[in-house]
Protein backbone atom coordinates (compact mmCIF):
# COMPACT_ATOMS: atom_id res chain seq x y z
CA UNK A 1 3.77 -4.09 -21.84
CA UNK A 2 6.17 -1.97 -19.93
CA UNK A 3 6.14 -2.25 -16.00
CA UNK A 4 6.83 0.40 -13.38
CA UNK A 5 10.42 0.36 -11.93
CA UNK A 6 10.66 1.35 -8.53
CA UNK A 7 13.32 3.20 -7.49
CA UNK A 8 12.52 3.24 -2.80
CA UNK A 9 10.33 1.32 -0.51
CA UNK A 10 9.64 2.95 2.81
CA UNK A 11 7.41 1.48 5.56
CA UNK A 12 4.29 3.80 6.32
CA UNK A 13 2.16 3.16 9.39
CA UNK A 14 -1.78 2.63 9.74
CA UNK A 15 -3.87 6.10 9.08
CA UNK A 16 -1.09 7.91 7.07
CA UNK A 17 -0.87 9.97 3.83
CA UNK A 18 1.69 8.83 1.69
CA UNK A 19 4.73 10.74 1.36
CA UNK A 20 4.48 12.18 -2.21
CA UNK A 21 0.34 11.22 -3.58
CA UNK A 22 1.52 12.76 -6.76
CA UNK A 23 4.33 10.45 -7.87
CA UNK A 24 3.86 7.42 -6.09
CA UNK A 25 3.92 4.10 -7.65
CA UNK A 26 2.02 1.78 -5.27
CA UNK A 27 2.27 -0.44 -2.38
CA UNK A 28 4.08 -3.43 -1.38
CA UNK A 29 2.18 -5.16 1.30
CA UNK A 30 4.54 -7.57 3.34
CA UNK A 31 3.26 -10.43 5.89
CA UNK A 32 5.54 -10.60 9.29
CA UNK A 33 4.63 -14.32 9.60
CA UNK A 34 2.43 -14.26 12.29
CA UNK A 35 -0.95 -14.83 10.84
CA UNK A 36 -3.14 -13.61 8.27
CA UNK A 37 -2.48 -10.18 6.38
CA UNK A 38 -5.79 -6.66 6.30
CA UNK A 39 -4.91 -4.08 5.69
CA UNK A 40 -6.47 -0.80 3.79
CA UNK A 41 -5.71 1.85 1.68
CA UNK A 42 -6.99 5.15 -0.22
CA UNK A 43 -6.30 5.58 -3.79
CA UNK A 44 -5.84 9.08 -4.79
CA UNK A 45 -8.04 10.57 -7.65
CA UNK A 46 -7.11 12.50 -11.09
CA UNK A 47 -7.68 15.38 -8.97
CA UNK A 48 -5.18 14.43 -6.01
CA UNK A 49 -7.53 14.15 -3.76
CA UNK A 50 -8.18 10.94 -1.58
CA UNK A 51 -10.48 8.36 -3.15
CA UNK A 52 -12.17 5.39 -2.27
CA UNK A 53 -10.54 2.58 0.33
CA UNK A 54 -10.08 -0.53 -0.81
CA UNK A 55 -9.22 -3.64 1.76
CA UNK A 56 -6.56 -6.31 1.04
CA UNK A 57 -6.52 -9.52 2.93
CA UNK A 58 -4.27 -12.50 2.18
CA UNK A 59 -2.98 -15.58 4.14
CA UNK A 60 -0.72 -16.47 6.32
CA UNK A 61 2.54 -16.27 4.77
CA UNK A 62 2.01 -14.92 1.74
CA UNK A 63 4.34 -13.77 -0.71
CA UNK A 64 4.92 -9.70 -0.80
CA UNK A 65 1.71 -8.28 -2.96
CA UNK A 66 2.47 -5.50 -4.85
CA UNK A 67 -0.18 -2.98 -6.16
CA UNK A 68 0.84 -0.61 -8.84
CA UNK A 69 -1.39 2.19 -8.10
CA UNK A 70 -1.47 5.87 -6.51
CA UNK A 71 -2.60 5.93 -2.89
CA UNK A 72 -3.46 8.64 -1.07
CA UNK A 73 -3.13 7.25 3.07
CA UNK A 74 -2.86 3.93 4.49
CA UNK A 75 -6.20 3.28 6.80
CA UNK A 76 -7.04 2.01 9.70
CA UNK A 77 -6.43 -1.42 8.93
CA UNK A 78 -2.54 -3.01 9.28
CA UNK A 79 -2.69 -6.56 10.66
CA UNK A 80 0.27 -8.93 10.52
CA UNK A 81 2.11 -7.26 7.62
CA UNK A 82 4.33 -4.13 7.12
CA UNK A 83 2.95 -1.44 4.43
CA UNK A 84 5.39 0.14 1.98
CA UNK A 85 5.20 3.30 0.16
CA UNK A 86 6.58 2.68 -3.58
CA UNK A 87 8.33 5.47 -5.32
């Protein structure tokens, strides 16, 4: 099983498309420590258009959660953590 190696990581804000939906590698979602982590996203489709959003919650604290996917935009949604754009 080969994994994806990711190359830059650069923070995106709530209800933005992603920098490059074509080549993207995923998200790293990152708590700040003050409570507990929701946030959403859009994945981008075969076609690169935007897709369905999916919502991510975890606990206080958490360890970084990485998602090795294509998104399209970041939603509405950014509590307590700092989204990254992988590339």
């Amino acid at each position: 099983m080969s994994y994806p190696v990711y190359n830059s990581a650069a923070a995106i804000a709530t209800s933005t498309n992603a920098t490059t939906t074509s080549r993207n590698k995923g998200v790293m979602i990152v708590n700040d420590g003050v409570g507990v982590t929701t946030t959403s996203i859009f994945f981008t489709t075969s076609g690169g258009t935007q897709g369905p959003e999916i919502t991510i919650k975890g606990v206080a604290n958490h360890a970084p959660i990485i998602i090795p996917i294509r998104f399209y935009k970041t939603g509405s949604t950014q509590t307590n953590c700092v989204v990254y754009e992988l590339t």
